[in-house]
N, C-alpha and C. Protein backbone atom coordinates (compact mmCIF):
# COMPACT_ATOMS: atom_id res chain seq x y z
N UNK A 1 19.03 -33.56 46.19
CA UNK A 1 17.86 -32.88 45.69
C UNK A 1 18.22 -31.46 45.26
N UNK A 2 19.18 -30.82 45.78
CA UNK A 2 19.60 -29.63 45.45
C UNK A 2 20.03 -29.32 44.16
N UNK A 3 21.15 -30.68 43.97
CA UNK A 3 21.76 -30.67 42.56
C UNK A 3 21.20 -30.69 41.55
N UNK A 4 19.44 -31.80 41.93
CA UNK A 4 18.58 -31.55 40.48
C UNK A 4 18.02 -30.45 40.63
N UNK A 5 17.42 -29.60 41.42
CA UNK A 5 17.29 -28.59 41.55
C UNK A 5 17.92 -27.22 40.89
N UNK A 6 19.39 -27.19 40.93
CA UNK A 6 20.23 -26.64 40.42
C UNK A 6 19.90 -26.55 39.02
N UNK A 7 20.51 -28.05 38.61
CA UNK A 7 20.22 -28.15 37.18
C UNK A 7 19.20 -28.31 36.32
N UNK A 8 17.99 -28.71 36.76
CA UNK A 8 16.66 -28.17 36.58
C UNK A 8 17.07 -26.25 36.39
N UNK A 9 17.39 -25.14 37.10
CA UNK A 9 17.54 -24.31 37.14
C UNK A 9 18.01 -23.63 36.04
N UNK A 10 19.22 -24.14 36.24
CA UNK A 10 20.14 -23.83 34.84
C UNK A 10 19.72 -24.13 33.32
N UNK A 11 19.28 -24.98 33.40
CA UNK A 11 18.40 -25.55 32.16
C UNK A 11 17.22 -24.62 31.53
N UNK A 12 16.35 -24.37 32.56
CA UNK A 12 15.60 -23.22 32.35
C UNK A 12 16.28 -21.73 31.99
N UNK A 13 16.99 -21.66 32.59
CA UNK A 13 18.01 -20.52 32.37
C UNK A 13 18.34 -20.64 30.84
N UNK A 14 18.51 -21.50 30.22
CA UNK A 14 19.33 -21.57 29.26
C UNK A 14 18.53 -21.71 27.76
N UNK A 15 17.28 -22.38 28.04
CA UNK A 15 16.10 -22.55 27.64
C UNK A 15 15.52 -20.72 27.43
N UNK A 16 15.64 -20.11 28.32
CA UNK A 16 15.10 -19.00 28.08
C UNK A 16 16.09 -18.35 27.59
N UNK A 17 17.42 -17.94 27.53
CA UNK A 17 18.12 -17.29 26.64
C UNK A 17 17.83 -17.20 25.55
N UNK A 18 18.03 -18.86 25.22
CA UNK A 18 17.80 -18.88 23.75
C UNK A 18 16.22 -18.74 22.78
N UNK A 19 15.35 -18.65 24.08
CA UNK A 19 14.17 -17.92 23.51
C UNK A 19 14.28 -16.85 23.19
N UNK A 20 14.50 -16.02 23.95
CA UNK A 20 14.75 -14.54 23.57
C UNK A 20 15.82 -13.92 23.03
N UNK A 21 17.09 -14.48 23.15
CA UNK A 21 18.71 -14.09 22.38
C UNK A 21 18.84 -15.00 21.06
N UNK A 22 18.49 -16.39 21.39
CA UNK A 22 19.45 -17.22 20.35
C UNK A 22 19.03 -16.79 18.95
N UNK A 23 19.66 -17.84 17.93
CA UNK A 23 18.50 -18.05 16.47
C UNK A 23 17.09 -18.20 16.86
N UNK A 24 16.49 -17.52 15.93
CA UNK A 24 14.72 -17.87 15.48
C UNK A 24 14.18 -17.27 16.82
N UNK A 25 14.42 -16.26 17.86
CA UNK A 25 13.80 -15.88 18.95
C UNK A 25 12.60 -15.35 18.20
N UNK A 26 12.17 -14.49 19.97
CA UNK A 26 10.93 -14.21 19.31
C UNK A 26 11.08 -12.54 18.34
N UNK A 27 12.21 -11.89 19.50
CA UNK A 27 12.63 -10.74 18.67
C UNK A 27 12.96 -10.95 16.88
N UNK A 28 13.31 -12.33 16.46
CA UNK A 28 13.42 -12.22 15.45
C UNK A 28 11.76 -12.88 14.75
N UNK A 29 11.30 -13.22 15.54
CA UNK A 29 10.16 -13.73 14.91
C UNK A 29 9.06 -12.25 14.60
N UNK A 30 9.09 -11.05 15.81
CA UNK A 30 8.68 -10.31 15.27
C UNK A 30 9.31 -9.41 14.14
N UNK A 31 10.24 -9.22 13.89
CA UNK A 31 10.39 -8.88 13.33
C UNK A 31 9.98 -9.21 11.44
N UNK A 32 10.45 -10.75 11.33
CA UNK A 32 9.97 -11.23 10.08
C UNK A 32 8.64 -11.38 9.91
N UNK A 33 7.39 -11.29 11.24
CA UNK A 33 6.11 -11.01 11.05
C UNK A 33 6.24 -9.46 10.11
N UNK A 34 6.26 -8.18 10.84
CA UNK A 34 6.56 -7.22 10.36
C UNK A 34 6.90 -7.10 8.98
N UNK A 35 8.27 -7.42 9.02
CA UNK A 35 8.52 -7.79 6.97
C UNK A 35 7.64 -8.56 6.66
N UNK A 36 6.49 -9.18 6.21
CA UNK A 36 5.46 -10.15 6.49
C UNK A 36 4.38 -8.90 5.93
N UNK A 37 4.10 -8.42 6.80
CA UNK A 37 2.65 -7.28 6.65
C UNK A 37 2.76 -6.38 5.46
N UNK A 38 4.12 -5.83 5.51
CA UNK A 38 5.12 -5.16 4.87
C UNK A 38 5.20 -5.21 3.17
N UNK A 39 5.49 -6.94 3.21
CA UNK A 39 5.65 -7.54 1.99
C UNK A 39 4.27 -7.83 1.62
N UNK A 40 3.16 -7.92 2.25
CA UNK A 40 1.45 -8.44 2.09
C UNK A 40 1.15 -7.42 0.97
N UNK A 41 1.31 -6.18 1.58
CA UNK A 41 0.53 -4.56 1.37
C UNK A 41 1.37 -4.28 0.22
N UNK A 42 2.54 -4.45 -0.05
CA UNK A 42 3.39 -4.32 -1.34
C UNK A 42 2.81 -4.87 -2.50
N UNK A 43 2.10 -6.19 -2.06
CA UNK A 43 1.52 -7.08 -3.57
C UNK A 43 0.26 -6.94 -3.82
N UNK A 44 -0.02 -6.52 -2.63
CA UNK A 44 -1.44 -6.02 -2.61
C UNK A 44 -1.63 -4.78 -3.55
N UNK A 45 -0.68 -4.18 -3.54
CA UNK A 45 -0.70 -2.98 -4.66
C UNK A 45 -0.10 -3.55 -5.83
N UNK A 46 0.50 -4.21 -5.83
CA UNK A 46 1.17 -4.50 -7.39
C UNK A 46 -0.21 -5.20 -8.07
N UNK A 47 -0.71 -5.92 -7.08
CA UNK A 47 -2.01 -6.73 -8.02
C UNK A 47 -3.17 -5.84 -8.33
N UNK A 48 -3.28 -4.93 -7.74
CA UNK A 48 -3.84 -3.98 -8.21
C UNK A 48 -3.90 -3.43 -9.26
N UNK A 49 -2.53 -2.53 -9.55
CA UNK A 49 -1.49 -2.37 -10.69
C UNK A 49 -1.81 -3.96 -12.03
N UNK A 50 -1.63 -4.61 -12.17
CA UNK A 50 -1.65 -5.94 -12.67
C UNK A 50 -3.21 -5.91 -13.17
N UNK A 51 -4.55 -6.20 -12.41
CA UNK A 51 -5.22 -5.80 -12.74
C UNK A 51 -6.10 -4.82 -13.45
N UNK A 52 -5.62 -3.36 -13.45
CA UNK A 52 -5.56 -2.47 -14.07
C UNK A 52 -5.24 -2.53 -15.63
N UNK A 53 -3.40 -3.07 -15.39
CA UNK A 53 -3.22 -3.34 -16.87
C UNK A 53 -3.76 -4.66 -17.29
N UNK A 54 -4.23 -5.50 -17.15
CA UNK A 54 -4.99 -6.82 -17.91
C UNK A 54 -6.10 -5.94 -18.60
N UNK A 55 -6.71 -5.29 -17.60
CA UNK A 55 -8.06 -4.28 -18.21
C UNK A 55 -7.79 -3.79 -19.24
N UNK A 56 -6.66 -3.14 -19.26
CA UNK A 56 -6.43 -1.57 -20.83
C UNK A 56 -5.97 -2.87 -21.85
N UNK A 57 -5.14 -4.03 -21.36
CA UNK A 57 -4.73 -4.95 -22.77
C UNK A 57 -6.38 -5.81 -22.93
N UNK A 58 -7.15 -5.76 -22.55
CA UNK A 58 -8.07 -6.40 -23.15
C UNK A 58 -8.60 -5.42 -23.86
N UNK A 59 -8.87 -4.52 -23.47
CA UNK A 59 -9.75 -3.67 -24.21
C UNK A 59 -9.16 -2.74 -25.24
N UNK A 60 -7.87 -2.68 -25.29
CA UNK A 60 -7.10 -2.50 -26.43
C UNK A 60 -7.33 -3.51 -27.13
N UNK A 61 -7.35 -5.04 -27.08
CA UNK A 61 -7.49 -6.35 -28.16
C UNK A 61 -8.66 -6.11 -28.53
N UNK A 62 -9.65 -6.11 -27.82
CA UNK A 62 -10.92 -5.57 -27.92
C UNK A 62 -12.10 -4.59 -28.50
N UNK A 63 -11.41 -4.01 -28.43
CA UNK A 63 -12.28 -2.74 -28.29
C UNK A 63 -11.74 -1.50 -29.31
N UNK A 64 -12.14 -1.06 -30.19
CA UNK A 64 -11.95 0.02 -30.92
C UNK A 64 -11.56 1.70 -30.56
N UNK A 65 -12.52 1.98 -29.22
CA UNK A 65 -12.58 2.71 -28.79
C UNK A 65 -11.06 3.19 -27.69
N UNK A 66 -10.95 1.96 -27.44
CA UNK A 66 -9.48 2.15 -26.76
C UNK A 66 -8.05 2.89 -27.73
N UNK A 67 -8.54 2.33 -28.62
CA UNK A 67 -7.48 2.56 -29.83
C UNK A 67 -7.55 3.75 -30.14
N UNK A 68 -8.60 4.48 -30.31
CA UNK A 68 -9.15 5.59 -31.12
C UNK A 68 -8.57 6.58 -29.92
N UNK A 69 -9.31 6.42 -28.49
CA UNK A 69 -8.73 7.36 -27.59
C UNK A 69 -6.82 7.49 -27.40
N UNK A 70 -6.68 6.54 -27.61
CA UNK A 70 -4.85 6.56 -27.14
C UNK A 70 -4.49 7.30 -28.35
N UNK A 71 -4.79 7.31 -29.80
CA UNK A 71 -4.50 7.79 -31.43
C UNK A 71 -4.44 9.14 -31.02
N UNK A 72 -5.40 9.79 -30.26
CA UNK A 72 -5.70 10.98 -30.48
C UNK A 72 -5.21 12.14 -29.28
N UNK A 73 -5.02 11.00 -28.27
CA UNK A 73 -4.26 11.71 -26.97
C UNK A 73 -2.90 11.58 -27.13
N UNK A 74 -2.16 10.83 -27.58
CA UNK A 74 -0.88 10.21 -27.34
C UNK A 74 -0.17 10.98 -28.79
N UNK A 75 -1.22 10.23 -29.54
CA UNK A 75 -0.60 10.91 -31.26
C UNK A 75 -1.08 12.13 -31.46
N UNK A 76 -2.18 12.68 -31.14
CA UNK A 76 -2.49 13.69 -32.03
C UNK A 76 -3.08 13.55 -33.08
N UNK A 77 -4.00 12.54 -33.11
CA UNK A 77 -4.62 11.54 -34.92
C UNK A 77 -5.84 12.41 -35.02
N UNK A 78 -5.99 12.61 -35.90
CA UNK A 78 -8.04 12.75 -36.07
C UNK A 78 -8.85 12.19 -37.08
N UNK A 79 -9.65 12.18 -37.56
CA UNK A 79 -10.46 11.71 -38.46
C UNK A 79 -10.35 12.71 -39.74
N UNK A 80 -10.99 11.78 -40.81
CA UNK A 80 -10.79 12.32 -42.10
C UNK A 80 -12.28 13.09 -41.97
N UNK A 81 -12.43 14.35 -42.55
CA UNK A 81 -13.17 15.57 -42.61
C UNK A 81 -13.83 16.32 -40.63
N UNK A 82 -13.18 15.65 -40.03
CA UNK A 82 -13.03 16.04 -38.56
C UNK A 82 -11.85 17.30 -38.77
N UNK A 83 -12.74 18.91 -38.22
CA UNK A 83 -12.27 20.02 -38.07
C UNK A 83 -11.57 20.06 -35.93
N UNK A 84 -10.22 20.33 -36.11
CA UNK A 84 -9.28 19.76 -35.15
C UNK A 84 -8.92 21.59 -34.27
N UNK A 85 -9.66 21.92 -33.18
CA UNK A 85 -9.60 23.06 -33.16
C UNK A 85 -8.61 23.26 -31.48
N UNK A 86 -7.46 24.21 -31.48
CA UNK A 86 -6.42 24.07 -30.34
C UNK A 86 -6.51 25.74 -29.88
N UNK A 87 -7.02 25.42 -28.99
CA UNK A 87 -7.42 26.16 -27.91
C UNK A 87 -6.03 26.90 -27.34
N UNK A 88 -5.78 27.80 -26.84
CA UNK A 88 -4.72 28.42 -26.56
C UNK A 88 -5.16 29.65 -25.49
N UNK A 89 -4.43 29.73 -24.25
CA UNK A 89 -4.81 30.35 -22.92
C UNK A 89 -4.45 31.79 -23.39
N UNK A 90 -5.02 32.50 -22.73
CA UNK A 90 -4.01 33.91 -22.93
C UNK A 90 -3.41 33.55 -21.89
N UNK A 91 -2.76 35.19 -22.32
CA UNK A 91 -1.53 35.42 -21.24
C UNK A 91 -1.86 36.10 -19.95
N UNK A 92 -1.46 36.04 -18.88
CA UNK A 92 -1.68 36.48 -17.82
C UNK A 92 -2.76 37.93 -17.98
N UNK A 93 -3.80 38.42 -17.31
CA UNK A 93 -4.44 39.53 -17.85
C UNK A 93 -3.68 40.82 -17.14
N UNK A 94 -3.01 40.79 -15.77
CA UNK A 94 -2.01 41.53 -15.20
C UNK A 94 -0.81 42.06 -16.08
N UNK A 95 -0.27 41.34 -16.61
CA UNK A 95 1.07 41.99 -17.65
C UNK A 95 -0.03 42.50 -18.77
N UNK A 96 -1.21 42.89 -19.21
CA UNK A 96 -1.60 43.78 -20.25
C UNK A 96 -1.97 44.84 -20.16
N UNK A 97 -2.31 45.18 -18.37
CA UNK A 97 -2.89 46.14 -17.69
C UNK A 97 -1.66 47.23 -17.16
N UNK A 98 -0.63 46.53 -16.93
CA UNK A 98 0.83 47.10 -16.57
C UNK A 98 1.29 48.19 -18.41
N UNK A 99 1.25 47.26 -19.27
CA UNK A 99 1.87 47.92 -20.60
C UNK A 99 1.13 49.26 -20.37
């Protein structure tokens, strides 16, 4: 009775190593949970991103107004008899008070 005892023992022993040390433990199971959450929240933003741009390409195919705004921010376009007026900051009011 001892001997199954024993080896009953050992068995368990060995059984639990490889829960916690061997391949696929649990240390490695948390871990690939982790990369898991990790990798969730990553696509979770890319689809975001993704969504966003489906929006601007439809409404670029779409939409006139898309076109007209990007012409005029990006290019610099304006309309024919449209007066185009560029604003310009002064200069610091401290360096005029110094001269």
């Amino acid at each position: 009775m001892r001997v199954f005892t024993a080896i009953l023992l050992i068995l368990l022993v060995l059984l639990q190593y490889r829960l916690w040390f061997g391949k696929n433990s649990v240390p490695d199971y948390l871990v690939l949970k982790e990369n898991f959450v990790r990798q969730q929240s990553a696509n979770e933003k890319l689809q975001q991103r993704n969504k966003l741009l489906f929006a601007d390409t439809d409404d670029l195919k779409l939409g006139l107004e898309a076109i007209e705004e990007r012409a005029r921010n990006e290019l610099g376009m304006i309309k024919e008899n449209e007066t185009f007026f560029r604003l310009i900051p002064k200069e610091n009011s401290t360096r005029n008070v110094n001269n």
